[in-house]
PDB file of N, CA and C in Angstrom:
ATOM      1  N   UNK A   1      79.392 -50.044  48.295  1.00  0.00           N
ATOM      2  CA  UNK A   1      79.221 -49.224  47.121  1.00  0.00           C
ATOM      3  C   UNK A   1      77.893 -49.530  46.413  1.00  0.00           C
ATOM      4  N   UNK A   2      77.572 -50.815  46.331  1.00  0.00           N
ATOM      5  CA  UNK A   2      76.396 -50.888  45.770  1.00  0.00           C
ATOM      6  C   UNK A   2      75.028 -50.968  46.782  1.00  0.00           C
ATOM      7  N   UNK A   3      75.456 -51.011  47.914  1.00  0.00           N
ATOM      8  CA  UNK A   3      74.270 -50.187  48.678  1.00  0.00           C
ATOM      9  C   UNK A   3      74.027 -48.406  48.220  1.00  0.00           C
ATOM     10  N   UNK A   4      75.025 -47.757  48.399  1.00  0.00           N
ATOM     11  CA  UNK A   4      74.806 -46.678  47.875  1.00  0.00           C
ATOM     12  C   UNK A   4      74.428 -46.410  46.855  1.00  0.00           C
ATOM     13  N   UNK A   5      74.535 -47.316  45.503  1.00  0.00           N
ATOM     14  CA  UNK A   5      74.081 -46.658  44.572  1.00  0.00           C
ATOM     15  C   UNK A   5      72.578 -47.059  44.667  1.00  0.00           C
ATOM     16  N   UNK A   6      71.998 -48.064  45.269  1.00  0.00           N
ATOM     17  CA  UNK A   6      70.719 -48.977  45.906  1.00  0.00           C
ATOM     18  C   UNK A   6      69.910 -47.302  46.442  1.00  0.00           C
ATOM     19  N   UNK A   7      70.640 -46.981  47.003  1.00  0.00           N
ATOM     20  CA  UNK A   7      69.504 -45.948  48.222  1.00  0.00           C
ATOM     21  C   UNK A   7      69.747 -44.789  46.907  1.00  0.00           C
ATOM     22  N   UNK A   8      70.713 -44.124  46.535  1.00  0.00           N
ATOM     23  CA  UNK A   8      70.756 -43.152  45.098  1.00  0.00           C
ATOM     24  C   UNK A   8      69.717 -42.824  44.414  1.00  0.00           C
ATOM     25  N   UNK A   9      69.514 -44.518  43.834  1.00  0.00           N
ATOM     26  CA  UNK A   9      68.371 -44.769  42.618  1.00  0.00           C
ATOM     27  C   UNK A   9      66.930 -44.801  43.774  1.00  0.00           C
ATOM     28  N   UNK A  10      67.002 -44.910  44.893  1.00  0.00           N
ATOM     29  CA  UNK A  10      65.589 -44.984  45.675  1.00  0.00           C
ATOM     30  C   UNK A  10      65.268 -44.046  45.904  1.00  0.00           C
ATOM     31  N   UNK A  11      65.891 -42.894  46.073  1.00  0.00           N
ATOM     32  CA  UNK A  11      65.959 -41.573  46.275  1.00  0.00           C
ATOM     33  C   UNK A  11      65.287 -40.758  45.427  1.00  0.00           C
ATOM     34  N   UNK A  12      65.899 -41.389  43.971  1.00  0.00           N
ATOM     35  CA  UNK A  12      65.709 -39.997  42.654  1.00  0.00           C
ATOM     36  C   UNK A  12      64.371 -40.567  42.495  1.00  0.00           C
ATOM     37  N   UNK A  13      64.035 -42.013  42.383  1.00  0.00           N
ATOM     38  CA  UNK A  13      62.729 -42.389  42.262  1.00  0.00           C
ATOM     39  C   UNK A  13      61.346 -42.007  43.252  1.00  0.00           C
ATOM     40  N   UNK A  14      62.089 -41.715  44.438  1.00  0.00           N
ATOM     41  CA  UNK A  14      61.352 -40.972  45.495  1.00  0.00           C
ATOM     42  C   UNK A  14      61.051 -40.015  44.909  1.00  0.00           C
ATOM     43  N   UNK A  15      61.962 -38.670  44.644  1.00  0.00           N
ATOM     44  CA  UNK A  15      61.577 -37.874  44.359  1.00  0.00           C
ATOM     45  C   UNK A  15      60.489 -37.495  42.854  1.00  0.00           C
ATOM     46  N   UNK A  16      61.211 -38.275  41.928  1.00  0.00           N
ATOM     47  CA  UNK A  16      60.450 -38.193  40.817  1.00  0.00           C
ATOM     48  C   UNK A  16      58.637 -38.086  40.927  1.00  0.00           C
ATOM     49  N   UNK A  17      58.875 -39.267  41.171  1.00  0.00           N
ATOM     50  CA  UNK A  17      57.274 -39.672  41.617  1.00  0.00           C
ATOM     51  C   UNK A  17      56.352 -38.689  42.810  1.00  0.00           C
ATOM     52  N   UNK A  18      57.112 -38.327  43.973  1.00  0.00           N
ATOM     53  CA  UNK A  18      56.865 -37.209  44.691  1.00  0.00           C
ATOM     54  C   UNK A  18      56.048 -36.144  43.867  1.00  0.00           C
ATOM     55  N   UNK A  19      57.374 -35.202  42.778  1.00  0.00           N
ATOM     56  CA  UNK A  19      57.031 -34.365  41.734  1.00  0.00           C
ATOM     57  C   UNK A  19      55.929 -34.732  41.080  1.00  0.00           C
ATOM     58  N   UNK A  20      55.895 -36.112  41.088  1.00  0.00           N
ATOM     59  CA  UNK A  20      54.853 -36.054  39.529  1.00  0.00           C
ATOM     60  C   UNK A  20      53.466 -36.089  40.621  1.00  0.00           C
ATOM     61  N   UNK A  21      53.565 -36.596  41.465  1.00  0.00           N
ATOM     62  CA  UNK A  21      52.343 -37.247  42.129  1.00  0.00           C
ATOM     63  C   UNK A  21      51.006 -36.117  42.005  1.00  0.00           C
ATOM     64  N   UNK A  22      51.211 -35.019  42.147  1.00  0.00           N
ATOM     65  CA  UNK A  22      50.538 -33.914  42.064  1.00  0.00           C
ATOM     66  C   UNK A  22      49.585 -34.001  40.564  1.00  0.00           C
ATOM     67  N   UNK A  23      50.646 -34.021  39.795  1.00  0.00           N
ATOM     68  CA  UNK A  23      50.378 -33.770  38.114  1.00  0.00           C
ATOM     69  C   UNK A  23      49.689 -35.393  38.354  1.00  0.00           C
ATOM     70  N   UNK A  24      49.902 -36.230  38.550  1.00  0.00           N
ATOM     71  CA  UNK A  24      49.006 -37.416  38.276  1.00  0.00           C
ATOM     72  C   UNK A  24      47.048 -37.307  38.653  1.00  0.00           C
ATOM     73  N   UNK A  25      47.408 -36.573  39.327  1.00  0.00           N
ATOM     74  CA  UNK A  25      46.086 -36.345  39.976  1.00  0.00           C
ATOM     75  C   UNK A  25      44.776 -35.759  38.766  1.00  0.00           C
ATOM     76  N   UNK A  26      45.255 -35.418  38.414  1.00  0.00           N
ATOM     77  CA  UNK A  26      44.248 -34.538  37.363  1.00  0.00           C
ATOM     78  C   UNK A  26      43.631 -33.115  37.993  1.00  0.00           C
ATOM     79  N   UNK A  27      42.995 -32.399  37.248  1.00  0.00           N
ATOM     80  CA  UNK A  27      42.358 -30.849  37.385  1.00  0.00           C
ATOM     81  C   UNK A  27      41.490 -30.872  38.604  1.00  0.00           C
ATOM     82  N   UNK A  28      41.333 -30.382  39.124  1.00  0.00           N
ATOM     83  CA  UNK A  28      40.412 -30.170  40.187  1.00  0.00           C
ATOM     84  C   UNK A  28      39.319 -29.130  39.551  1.00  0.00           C
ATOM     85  N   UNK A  29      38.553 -29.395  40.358  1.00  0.00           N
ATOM     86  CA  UNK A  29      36.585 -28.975  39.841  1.00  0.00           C
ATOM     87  C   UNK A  29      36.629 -27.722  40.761  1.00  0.00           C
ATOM     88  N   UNK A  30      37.403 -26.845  40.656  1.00  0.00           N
ATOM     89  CA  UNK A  30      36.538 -25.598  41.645  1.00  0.00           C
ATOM     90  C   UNK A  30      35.779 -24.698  41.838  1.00  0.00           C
ATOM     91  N   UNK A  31      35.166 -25.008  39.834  1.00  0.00           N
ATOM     92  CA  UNK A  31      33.935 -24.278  39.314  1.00  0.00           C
ATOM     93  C   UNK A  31      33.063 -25.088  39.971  1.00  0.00           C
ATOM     94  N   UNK A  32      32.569 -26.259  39.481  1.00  0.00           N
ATOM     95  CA  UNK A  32      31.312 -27.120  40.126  1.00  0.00           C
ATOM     96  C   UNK A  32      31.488 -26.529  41.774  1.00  0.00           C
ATOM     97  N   UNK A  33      32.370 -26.850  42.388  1.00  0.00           N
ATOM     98  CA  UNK A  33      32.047 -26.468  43.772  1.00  0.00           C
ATOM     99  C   UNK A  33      31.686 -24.980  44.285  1.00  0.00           C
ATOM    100  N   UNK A  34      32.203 -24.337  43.779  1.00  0.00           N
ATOM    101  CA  UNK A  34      31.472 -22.394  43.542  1.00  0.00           C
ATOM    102  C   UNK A  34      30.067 -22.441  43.481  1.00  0.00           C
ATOM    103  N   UNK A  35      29.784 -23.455  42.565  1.00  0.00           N
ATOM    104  CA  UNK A  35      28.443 -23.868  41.625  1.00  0.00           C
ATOM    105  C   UNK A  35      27.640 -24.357  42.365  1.00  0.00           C
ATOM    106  N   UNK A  36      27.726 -25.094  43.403  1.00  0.00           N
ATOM    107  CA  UNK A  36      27.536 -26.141  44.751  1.00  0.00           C
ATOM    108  C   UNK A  36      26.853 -24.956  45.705  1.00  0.00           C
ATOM    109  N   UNK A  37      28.078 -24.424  46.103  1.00  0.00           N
ATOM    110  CA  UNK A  37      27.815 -23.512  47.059  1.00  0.00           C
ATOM    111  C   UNK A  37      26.722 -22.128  47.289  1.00  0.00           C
ATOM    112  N   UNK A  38      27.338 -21.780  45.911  1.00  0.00           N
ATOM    113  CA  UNK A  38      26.366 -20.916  45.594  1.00  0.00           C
ATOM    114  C   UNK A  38      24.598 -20.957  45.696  1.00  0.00           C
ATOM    115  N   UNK A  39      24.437 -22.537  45.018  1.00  0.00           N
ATOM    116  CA  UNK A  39      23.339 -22.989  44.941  1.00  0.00           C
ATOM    117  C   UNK A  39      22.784 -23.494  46.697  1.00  0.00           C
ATOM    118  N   UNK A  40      23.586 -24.007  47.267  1.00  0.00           N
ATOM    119  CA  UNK A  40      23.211 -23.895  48.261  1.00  0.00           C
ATOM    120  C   UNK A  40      22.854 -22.668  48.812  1.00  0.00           C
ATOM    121  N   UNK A  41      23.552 -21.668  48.989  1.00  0.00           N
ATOM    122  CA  UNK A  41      23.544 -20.309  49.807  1.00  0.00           C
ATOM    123  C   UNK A  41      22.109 -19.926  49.376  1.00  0.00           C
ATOM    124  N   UNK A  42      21.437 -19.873  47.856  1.00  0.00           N
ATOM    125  CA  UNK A  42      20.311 -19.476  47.511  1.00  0.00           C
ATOM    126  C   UNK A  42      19.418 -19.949  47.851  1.00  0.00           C
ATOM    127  N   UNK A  43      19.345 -21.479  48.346  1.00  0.00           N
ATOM    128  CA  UNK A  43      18.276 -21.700  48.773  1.00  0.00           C
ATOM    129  C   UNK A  43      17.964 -21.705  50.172  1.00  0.00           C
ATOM    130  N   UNK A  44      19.446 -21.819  51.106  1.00  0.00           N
ATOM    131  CA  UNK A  44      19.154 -21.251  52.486  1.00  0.00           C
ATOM    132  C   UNK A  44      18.479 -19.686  52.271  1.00  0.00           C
ATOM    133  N   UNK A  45      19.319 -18.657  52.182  1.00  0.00           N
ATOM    134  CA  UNK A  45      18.374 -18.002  51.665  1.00  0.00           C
ATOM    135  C   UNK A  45      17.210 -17.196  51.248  1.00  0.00           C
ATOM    136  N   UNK A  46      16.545 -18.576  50.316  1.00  0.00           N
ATOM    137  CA  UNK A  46      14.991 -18.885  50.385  1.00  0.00           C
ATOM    138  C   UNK A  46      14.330 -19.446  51.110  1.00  0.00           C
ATOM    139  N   UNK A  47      14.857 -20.404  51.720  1.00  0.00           N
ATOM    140  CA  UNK A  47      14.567 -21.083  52.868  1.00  0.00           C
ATOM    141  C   UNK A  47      14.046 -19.900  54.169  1.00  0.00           C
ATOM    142  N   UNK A  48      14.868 -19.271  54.569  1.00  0.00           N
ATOM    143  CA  UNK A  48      15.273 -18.645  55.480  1.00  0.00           C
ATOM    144  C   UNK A  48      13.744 -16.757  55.004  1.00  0.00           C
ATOM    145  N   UNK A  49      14.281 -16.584  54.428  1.00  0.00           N
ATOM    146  CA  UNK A  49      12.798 -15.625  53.521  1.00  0.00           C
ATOM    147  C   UNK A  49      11.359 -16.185  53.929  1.00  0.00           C
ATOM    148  N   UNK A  50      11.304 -17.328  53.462  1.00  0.00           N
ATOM    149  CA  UNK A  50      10.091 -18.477  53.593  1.00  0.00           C
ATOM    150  C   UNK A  50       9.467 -18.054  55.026  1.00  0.00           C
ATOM    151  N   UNK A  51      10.341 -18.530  55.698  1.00  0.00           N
ATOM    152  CA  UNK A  51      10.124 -18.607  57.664  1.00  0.00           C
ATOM    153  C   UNK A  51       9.680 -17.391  58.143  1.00  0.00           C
ATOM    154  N   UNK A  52      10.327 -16.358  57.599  1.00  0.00           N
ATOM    155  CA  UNK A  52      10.033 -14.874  58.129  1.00  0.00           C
ATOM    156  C   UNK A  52       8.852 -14.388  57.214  1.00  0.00           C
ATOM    157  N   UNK A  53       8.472 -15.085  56.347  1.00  0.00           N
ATOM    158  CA  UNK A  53       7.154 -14.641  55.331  1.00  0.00           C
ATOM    159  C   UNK A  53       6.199 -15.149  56.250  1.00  0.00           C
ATOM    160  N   UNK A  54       6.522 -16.200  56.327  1.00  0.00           N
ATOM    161  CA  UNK A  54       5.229 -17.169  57.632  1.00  0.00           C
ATOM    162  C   UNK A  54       4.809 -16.820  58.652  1.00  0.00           C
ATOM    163  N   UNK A  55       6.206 -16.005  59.308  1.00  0.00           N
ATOM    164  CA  UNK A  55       5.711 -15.554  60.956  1.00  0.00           C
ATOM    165  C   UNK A  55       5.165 -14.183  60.749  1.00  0.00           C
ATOM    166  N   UNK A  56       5.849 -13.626  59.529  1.00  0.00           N
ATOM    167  CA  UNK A  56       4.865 -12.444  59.874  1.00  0.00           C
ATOM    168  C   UNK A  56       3.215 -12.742  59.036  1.00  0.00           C
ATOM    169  N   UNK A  57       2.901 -13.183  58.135  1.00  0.00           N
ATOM    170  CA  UNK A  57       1.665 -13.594  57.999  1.00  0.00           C
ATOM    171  C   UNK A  57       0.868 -13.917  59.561  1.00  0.00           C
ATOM    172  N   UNK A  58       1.757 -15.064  59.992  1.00  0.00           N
ATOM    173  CA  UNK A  58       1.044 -15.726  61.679  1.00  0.00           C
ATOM    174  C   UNK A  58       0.526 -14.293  62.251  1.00  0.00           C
ATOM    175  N   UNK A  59       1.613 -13.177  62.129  1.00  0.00           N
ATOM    176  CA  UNK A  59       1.784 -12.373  63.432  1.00  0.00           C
ATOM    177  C   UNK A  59       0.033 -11.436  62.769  1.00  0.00           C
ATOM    178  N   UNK A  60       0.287 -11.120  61.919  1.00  0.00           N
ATOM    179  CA  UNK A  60      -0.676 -10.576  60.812  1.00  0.00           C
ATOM    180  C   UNK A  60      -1.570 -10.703  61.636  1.00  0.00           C
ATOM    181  N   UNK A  61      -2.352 -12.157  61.138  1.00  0.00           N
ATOM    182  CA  UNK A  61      -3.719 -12.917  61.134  1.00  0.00           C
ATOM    183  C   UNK A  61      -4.058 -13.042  62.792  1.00  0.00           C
ATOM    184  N   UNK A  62      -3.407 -12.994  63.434  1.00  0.00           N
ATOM    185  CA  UNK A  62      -3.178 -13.274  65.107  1.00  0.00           C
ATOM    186  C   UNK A  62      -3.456 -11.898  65.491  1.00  0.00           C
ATOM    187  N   UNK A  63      -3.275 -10.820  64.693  1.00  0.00           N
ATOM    188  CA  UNK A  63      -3.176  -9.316  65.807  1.00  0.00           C
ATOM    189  C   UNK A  63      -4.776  -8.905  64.959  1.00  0.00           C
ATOM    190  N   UNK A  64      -5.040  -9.231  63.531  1.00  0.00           N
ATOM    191  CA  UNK A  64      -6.257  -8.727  63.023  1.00  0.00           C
ATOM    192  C   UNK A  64      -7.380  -9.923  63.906  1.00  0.00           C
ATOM    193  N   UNK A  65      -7.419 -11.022  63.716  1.00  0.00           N
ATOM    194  CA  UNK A  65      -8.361 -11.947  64.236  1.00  0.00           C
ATOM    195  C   UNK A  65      -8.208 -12.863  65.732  1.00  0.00           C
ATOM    196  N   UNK A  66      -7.303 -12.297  66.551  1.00  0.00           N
ATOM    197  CA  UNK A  66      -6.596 -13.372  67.541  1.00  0.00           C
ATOM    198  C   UNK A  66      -6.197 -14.169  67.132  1.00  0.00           C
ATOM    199  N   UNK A  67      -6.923 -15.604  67.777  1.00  0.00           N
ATOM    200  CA  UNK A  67      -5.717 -16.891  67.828  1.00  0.00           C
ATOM    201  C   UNK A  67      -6.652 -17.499  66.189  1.00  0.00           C
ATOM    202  N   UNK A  68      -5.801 -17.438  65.181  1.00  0.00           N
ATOM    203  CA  UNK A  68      -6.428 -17.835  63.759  1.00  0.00           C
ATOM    204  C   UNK A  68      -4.760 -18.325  63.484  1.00  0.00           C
ATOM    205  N   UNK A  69      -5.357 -19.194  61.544  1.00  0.00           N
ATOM    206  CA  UNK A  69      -4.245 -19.708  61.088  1.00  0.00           C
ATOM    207  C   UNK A  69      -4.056 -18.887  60.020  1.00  0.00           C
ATOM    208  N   UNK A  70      -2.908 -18.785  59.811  1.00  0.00           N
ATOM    209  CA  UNK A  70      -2.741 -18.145  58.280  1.00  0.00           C
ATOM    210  C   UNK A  70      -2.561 -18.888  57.291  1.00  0.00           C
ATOM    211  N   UNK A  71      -3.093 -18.603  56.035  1.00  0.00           N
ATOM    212  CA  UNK A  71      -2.904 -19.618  54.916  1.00  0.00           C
ATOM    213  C   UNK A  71      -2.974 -18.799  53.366  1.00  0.00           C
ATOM    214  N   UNK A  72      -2.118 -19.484  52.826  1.00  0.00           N
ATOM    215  CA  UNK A  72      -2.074 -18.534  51.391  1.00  0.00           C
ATOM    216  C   UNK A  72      -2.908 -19.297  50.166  1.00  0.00           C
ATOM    217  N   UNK A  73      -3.784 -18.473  49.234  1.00  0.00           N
ATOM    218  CA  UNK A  73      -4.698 -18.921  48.440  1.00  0.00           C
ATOM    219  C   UNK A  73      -3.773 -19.301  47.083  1.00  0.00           C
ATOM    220  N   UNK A  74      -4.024 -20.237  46.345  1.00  0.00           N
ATOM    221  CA  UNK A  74      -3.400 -19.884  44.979  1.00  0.00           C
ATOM    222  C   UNK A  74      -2.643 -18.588  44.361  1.00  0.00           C
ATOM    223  N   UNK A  75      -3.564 -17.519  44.379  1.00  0.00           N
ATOM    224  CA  UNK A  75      -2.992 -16.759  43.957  1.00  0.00           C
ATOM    225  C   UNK A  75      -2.035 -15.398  44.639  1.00  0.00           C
ATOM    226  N   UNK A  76      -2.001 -16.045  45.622  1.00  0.00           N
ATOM    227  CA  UNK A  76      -0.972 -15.852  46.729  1.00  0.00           C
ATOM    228  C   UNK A  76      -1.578 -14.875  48.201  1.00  0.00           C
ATOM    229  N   UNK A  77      -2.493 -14.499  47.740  1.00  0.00           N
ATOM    230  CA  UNK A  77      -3.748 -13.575  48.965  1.00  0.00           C
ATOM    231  C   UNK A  77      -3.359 -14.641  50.356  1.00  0.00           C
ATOM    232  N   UNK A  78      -2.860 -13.669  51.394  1.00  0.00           N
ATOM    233  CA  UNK A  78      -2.870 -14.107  52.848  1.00  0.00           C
ATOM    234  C   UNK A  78      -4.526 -14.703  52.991  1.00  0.00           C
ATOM    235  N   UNK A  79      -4.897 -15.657  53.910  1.00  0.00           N
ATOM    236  CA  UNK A  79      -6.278 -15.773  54.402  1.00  0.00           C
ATOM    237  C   UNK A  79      -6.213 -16.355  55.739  1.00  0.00           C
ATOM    238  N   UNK A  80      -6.568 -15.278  56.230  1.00  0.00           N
ATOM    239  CA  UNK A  80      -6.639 -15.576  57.756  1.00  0.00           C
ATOM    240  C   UNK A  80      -7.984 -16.406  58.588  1.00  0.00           C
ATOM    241  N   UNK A  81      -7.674 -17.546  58.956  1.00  0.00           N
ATOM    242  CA  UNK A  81      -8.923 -18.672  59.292  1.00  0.00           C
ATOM    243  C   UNK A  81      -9.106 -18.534  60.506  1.00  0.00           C
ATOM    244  N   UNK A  82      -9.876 -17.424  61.779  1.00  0.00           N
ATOM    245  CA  UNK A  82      -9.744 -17.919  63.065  1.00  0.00           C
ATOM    246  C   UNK A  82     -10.434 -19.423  63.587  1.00  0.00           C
ATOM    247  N   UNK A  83      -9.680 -19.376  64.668  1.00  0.00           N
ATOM    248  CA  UNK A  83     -10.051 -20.906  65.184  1.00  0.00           C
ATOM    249  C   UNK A  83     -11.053 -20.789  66.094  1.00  0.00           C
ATOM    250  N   UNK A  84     -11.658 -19.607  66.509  1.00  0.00           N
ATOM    251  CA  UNK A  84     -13.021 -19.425  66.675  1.00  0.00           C
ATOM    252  C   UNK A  84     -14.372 -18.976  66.207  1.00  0.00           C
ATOM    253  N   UNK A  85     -14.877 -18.835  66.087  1.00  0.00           N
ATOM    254  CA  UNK A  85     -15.832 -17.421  65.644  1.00  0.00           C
ATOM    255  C   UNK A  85     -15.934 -17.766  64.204  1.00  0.00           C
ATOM    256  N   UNK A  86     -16.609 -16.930  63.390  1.00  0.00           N
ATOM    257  CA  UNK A  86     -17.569 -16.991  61.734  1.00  0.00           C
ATOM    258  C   UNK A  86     -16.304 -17.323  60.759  1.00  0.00           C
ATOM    259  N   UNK A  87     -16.078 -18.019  59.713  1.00  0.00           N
ATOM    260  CA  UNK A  87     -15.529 -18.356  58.660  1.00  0.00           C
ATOM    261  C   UNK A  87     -14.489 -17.704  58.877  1.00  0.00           C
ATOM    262  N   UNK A  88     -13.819 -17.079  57.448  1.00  0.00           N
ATOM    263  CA  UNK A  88     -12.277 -16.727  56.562  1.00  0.00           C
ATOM    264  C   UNK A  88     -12.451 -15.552  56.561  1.00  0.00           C
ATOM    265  N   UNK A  89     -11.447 -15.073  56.618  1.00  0.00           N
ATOM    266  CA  UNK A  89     -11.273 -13.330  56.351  1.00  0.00           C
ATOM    267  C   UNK A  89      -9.912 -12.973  55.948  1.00  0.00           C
ATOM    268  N   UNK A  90     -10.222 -12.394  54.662  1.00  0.00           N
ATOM    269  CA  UNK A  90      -9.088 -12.203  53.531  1.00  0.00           C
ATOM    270  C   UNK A  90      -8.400 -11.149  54.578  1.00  0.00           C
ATOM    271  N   UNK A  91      -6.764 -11.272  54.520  1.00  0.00           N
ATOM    272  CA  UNK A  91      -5.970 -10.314  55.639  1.00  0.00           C
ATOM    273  C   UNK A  91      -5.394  -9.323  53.674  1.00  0.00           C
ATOM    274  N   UNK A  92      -4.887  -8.061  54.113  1.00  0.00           N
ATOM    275  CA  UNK A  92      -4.833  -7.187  53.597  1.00  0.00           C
ATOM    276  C   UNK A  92      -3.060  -7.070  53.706  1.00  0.00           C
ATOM    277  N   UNK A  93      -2.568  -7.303  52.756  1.00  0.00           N
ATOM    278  CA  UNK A  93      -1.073  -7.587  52.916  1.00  0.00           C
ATOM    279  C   UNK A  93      -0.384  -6.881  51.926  1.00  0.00           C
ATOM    280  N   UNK A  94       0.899  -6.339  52.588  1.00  0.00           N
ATOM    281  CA  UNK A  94       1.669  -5.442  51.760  1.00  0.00           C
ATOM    282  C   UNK A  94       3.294  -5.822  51.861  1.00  0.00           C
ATOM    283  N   UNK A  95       3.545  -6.738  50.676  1.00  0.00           N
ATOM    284  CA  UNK A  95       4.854  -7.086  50.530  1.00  0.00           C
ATOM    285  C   UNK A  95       6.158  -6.150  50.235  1.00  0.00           C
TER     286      UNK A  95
END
């Protein structure tokens, strides 16, 4: 008999604590992580924008001057540098 009431009381205390275990935990953050993500996604992205701004500049400066580098000035003007032949030559770009 007093085993049984032994496993009874182990039981309800099982469960109690079970129930509560959840609620002990505290709030979960699933704004910050939205917040996370989001911010990530924008800068892949930008990231990803970046790369395809580059190759087509490359492709640009490569079909106006052959084999040249592309490079952007301060104020954001493509400038196409071939790697042979006379100086810089501003490329003519339409975003």
């Amino acid at each position: 008999m007093n085993a049984l009431k032994n496993n009874a009381a182990l039981l309800f205390f099982i469960l109690v604590l079970g129930g509560l275990g959840g609620c002990l935990d505290g709030p979960e953050d699933h704004e910050s992580e939205w917040s996370q993500s989001d911010n990530l996604k924008a800068l892949q992205d930008s990231e990803a924008g970046t790369a395809k701004r580059e190759a087509a500049a490359q492709a640009l400066c490569r079909e106006a001057h052959g084999e040249s580098v592309a490079l952007w000035t301060a104020d954001g003007s493509l400038v196409c540098r071939p790697r042979r032949g006379p100086g810089v030559a501003k490329a003519q770009v339409m975003l």
